[in-house]
C-alpha atoms as a PDB file:
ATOM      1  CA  UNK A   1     -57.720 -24.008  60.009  1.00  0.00           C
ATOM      2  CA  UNK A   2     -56.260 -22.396  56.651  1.00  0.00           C
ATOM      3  CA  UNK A   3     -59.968 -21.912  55.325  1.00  0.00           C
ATOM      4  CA  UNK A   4     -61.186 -18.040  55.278  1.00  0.00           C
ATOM      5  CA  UNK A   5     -64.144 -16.928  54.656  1.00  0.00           C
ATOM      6  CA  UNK A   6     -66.026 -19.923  53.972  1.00  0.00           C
ATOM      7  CA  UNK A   7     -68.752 -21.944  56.228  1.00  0.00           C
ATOM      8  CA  UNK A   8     -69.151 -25.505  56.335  1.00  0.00           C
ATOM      9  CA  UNK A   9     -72.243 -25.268  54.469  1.00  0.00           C
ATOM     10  CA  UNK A  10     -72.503 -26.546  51.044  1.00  0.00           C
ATOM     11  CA  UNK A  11     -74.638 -23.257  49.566  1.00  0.00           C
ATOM     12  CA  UNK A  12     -72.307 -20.793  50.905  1.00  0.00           C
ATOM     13  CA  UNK A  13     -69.040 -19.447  49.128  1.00  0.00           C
ATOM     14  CA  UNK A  14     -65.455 -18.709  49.585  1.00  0.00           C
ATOM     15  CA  UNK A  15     -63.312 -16.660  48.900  1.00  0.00           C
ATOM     16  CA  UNK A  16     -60.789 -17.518  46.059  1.00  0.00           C
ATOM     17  CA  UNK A  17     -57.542 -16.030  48.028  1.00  0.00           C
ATOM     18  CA  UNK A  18     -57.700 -17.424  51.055  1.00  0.00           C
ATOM     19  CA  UNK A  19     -55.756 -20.948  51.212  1.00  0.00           C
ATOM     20  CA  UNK A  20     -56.933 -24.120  52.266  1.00  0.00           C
ATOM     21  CA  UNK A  21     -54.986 -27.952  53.180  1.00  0.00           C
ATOM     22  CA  UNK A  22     -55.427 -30.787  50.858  1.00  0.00           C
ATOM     23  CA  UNK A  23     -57.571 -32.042  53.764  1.00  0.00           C
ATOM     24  CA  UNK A  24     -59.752 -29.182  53.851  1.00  0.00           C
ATOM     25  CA  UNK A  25     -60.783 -29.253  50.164  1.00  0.00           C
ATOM     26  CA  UNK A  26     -61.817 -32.884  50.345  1.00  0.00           C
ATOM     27  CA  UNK A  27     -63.969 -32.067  52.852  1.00  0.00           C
ATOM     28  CA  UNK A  28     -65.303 -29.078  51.843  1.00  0.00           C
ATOM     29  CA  UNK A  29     -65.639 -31.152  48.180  1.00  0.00           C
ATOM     30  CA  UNK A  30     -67.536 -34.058  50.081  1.00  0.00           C
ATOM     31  CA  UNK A  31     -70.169 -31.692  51.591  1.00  0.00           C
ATOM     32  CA  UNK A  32     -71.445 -31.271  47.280  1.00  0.00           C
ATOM     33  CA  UNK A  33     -71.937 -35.355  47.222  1.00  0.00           C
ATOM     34  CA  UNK A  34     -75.846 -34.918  47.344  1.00  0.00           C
ATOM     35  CA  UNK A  35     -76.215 -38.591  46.559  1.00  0.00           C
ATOM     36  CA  UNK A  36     -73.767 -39.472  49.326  1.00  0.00           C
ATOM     37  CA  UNK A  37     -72.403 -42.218  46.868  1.00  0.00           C
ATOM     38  CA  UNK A  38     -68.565 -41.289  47.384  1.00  0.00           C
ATOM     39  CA  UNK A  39     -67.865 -39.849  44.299  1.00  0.00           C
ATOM     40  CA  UNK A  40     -68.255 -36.387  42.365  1.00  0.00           C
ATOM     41  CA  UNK A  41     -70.513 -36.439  39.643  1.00  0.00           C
ATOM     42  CA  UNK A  42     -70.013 -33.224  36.537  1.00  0.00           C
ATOM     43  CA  UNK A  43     -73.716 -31.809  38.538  1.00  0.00           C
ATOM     44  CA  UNK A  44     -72.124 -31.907  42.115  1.00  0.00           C
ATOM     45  CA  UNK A  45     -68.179 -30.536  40.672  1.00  0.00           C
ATOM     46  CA  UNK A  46     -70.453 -27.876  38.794  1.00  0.00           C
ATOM     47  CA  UNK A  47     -72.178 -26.828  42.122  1.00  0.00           C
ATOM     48  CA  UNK A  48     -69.013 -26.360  44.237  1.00  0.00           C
ATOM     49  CA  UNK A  49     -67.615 -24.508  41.754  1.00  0.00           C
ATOM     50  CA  UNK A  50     -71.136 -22.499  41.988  1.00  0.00           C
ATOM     51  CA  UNK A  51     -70.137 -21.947  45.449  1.00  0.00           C
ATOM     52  CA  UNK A  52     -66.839 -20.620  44.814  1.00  0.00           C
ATOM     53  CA  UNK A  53     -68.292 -18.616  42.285  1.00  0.00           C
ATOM     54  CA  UNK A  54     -66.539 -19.605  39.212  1.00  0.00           C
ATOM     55  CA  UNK A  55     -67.770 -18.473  35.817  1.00  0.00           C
ATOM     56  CA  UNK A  56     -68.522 -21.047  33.021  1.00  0.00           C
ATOM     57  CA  UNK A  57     -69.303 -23.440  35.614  1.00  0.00           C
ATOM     58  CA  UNK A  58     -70.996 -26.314  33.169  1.00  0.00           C
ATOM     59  CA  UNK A  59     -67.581 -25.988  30.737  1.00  0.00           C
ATOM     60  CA  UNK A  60     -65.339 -25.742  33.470  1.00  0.00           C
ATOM     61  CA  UNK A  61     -66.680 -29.101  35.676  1.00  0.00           C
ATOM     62  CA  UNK A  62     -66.695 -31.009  32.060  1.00  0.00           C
ATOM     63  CA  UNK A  63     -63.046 -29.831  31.955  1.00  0.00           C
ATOM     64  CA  UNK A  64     -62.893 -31.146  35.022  1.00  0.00           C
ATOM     65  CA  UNK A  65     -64.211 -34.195  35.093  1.00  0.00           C
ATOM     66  CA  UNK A  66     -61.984 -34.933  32.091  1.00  0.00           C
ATOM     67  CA  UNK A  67     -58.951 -33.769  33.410  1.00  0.00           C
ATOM     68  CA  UNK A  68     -59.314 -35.711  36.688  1.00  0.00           C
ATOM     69  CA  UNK A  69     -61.126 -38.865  35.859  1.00  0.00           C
ATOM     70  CA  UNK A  70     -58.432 -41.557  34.762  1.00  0.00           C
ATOM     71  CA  UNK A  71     -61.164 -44.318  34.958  1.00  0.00           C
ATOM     72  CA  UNK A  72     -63.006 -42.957  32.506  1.00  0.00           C
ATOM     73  CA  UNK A  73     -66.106 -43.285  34.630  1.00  0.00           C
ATOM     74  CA  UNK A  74     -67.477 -40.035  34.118  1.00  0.00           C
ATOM     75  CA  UNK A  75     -67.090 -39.360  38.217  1.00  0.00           C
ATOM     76  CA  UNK A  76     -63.844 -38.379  40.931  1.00  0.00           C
ATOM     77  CA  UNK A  77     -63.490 -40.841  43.502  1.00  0.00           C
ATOM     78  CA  UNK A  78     -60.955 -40.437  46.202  1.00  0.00           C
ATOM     79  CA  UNK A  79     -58.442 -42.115  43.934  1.00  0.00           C
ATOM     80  CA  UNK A  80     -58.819 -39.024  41.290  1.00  0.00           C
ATOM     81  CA  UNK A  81     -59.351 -36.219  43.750  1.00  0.00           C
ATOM     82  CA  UNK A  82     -55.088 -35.291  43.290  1.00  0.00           C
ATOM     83  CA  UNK A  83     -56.209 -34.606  39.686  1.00  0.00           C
ATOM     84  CA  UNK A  84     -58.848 -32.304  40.884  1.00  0.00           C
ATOM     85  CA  UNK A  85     -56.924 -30.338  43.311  1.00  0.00           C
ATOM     86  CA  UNK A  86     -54.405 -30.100  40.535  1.00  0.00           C
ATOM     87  CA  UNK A  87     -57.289 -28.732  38.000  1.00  0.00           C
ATOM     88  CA  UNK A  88     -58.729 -26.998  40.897  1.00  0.00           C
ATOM     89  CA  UNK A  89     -54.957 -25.082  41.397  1.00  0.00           C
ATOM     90  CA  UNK A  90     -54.447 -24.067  37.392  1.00  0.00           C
ATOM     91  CA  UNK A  91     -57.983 -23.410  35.987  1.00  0.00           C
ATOM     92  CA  UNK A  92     -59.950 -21.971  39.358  1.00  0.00           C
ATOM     93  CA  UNK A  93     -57.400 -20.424  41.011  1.00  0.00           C
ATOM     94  CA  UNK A  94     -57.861 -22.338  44.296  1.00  0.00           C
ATOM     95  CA  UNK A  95     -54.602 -22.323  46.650  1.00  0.00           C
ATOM     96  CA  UNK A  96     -54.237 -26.134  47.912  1.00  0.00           C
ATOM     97  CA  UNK A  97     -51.594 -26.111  50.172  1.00  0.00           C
ATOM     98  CA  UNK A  98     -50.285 -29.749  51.749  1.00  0.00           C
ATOM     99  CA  UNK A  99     -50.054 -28.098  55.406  1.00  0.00           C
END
């Protein structure tokens, strides 16, 4: 597993220079979907990046919610997730790696 540092529960952090699979940040991204509906909603994307310990973490999941949602929807479902590991990548410093 390419995850350091980081337990499988939701409330717990990581840390931001350890790497982790495409795979591994769906996951880890699923485990914030409090209303199990299958998508991320801004609340949820703003706790994970709690988690990680981001700053700005209301601006940043707005920014990320726009930058990822194609649908417009106001929510990432798996088919936007790419866009959020992509945001994820340039504006949290997150290392997604496709191993």
């Amino acid at each position: 597993m390419a995850i350091k540092n980081m337990t499988v529960a939701a409330t717990t952090t990581r840390s931001l220079d350890a790497d982790m699979t495409v795979d591994e940040f769906k996951e880890w991204l699923r485990r914030f979907d409090t209303d199990r509906d299958g998508r991320i909603s801004r609340d949820e994307l703003r706790r994970a990046m709690r988690a990680i310990r981001a700053r700005f973490t209301g601006w940043r999941s707005k920014q990320g919610i726009s930058y990822a949602d194609t649908d417009g929807d106001g929510y990432i479902d798996d088919s936007e997730v790419d866009g959020l590991i992509e945001f994820a990548q340039k504006n949290l410093g997150l290392k997604i790696v496709a191993y």
